[in-house]
Structures are given as C-alpha cells and as structure tokens.
Protein backbone atom coordinates (compact mmCIF):
# COMPACT_ATOMS: atom_id res chain seq x y z
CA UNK A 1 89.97 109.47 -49.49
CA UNK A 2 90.96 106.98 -52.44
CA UNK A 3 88.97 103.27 -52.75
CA UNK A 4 90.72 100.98 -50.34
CA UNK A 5 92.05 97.87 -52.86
CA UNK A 6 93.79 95.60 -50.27
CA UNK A 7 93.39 93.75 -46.99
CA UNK A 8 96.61 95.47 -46.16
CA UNK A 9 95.42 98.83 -47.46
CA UNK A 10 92.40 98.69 -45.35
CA UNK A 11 94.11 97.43 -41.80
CA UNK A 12 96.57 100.44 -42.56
CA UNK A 13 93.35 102.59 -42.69
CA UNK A 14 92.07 101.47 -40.24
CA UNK A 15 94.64 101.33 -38.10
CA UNK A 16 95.67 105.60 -38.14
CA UNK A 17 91.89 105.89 -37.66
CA UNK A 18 91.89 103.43 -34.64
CA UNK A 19 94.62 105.53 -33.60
CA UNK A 20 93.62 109.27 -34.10
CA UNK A 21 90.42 108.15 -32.20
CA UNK A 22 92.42 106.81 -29.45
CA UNK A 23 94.67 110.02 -29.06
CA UNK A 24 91.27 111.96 -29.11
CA UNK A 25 90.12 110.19 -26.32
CA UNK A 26 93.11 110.24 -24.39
CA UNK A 27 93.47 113.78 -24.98
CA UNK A 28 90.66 114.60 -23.76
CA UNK A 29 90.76 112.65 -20.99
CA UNK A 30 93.71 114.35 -19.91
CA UNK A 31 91.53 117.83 -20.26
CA UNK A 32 89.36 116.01 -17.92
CA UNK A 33 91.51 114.78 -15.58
CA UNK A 34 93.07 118.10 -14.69
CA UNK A 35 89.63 120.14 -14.06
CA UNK A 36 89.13 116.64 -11.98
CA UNK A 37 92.72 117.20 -9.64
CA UNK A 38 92.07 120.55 -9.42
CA UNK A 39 88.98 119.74 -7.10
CA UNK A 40 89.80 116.54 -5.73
CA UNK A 41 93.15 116.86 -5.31
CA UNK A 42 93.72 120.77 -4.92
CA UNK A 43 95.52 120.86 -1.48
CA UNK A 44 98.00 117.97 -2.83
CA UNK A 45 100.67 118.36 -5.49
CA UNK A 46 101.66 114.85 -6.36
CA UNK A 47 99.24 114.92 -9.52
CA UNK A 48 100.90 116.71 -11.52
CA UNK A 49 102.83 115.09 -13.44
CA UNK A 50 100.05 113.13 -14.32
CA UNK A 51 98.92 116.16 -16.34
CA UNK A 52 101.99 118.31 -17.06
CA UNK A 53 105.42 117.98 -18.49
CA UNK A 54 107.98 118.61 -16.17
CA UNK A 55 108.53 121.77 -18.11
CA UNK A 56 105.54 123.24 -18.12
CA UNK A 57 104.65 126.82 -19.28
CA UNK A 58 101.27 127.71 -17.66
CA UNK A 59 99.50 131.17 -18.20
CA UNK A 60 96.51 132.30 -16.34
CA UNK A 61 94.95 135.57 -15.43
CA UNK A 62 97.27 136.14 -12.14
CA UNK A 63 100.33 134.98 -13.94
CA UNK A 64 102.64 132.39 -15.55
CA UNK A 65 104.89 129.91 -14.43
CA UNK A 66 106.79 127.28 -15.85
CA UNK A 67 107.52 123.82 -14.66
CA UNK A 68 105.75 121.62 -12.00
CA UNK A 69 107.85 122.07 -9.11
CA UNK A 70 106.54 124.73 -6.91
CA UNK A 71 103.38 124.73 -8.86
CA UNK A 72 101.52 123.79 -5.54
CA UNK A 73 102.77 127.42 -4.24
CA UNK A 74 102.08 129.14 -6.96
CA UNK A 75 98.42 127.80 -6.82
CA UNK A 76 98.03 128.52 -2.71
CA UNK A 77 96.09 132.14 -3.15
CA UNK A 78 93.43 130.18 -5.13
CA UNK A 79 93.37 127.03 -2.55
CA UNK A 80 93.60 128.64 0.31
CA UNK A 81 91.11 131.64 -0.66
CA UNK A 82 88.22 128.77 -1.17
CA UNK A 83 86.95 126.52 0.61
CA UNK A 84 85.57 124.20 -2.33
CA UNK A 85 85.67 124.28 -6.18
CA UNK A 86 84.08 122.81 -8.93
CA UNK A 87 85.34 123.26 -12.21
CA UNK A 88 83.76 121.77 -15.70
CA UNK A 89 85.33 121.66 -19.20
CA UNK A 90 83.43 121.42 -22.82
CA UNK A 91 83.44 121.65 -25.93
CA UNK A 92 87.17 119.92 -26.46
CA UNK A 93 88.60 120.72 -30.01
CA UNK A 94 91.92 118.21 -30.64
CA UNK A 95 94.25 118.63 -33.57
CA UNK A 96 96.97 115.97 -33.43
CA UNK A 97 100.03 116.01 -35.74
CA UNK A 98 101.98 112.97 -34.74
CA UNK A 99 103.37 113.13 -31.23
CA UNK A 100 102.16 116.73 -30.27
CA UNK A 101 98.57 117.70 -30.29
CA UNK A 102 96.65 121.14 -29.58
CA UNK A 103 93.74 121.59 -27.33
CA UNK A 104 91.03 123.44 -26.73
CA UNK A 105 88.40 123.93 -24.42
CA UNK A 106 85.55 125.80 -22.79
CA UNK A 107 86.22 126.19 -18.48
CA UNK A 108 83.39 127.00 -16.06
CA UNK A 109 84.59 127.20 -12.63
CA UNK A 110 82.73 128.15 -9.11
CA UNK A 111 85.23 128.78 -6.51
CA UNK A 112 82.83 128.28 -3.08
CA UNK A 113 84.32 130.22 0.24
CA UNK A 114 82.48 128.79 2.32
CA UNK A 115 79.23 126.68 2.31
CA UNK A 116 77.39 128.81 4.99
CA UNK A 117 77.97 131.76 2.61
CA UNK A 118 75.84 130.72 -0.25
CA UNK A 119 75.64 134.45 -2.02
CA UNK A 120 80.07 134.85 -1.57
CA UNK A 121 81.09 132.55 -4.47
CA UNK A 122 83.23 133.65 -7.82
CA UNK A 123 82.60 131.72 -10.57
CA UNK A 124 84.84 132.47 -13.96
CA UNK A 125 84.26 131.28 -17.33
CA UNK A 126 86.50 131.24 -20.43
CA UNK A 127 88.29 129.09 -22.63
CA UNK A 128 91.99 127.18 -22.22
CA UNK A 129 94.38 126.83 -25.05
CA UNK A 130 96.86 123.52 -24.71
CA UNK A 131 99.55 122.14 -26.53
CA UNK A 132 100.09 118.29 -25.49
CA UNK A 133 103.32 116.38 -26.14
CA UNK A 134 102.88 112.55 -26.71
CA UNK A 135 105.44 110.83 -23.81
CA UNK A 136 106.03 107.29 -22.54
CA UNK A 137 103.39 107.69 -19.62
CA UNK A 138 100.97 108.62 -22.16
CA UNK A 139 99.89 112.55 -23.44
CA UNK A 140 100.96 115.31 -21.41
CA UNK A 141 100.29 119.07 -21.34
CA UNK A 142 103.59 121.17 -22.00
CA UNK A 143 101.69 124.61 -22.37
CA UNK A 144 98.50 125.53 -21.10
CA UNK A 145 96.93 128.99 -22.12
CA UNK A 146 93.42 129.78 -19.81
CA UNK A 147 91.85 133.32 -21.31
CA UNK A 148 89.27 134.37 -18.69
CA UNK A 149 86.25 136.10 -20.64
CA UNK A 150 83.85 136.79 -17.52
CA UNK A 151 83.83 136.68 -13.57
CA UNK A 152 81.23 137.15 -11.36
CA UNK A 153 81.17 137.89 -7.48
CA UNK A 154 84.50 138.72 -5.27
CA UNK A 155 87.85 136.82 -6.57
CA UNK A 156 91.09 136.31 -4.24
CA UNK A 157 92.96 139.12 -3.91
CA UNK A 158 95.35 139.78 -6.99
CA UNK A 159 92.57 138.46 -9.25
CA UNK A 160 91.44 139.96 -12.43
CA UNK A 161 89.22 142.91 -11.55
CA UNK A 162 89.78 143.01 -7.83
C-alpha cells in the first residue's frame, strides 16, 4: 500500500478497512448464527430468513433444495431422527468483493438420539462452502455447499453410508 499524504486519504483508508472488518465480523456471525438455529431453534422454521435468501440453493449429503419455504420439511428426517444436536463451526475463511462475499468453514456436528443412549450418537465432520449476498437486513447466505468428509455411529435413514 502507497504512503497515506492526506487527512482525507487516511479517513478513506481507514474507512474500507473499518468496513472489510465489519463485513468479516458480520459474516461470520451469520456462520454462527445458523449452526446456533439449527440447535436452538431446529423444530421451528421462522429463522430462516435470518440466515438465507429467499432463494436459497442448499446442498448437503441427502440432497439439495432451493429456497426457504418448505425448508422446515425438507430438514424433518434430521429433526425428528434426534433428539438433540450440537453443532460447532471453525476456522471461517471470508473473501468479500463488494456486496457478495464467499465463506468457508470447518462443521462438527453430534446428532444425540436420545440422552439415555449415550453409545447411539452420529457425529459428522466436514467443511461448508457459502456464498453470501449483502441485503438491506444485513448479509445473507444465497448458496450453501456442506461436503461431509467423515461420520461416525448410525445416521437417519437415507444418510450417507446407511
């Protein structure tokens, strides 16, 4: 980067960094809040277009599906299968180029049947893939990717490897 000369050369500055670290945040944030809905809020679908775009194009291991209504049935195998669920994400990489941004992330999850059956639980781990669109309620995810590299124990039905 060139020697800053100005006062106004030096608010631009740092003004894009002000906001490329506030984007960063925010977009991860929003990586955070969906792991968060999808074990607080599993069994209700009013979240998500706190997270998604309308028009949505998800793909997971069991399939794809595009747009937010009817996501709540799409999801029922998995929230009806367990009982509880705790899922983590790490390791966020964020490129941002203007109003649309691409994420990346590391996804533990442990899927719980039931808590008297300590040895039945699947837990998954992999890595999600996001593009983000910047909207006027703030960053939103408008494709989401999730590449499962390992399982262990018995998944729902239909799962990968069962």
């Amino acid at each position: 980067m060139s020697a800053v000369t100005t006062v106004e050369e030096t608010v631009a500055v740092l003004r894009d960094r002000l906001r490329d670290l506030t984007d960063r945040a925010e977009l991860i944030a929003l990586g955070d809040r969906y792991v968060t809905h999808l074990d607080r809020d599993r069994h209700r679908d009013d979240w998500f277009g706190s997270v998604f775009t309308d028009d949505v194009h998800l793909t997971f291991p069991m399939g794809e599906y595009r747009g937010t209504a009817g996501l709540a049935e799409f999801q029922k195998l998995a929230r009806t299968t367990f009982e509880r669920t705790h899922h983590t994400a790490s390791n966020y990489t964020v490129d941002i180029d203007g109003d649309r941004a691409g994420i990346r992330a590391h996804l533990t999850a442990v899927h719980v049947r039931t808590a008297d059956e300590p040895g039945t639980h699947f837990t998954i781990g992999g890595h999600y893939e996001a593009d983000a669109v910047r909207t006027a309620d703030g960053w939103r995810i408008s494709r989401f990717v999730f590449d499962l590299v390992w399982h262990e124990g018995q998944g729902p039905q239909g799962a990968p490897g069962h």
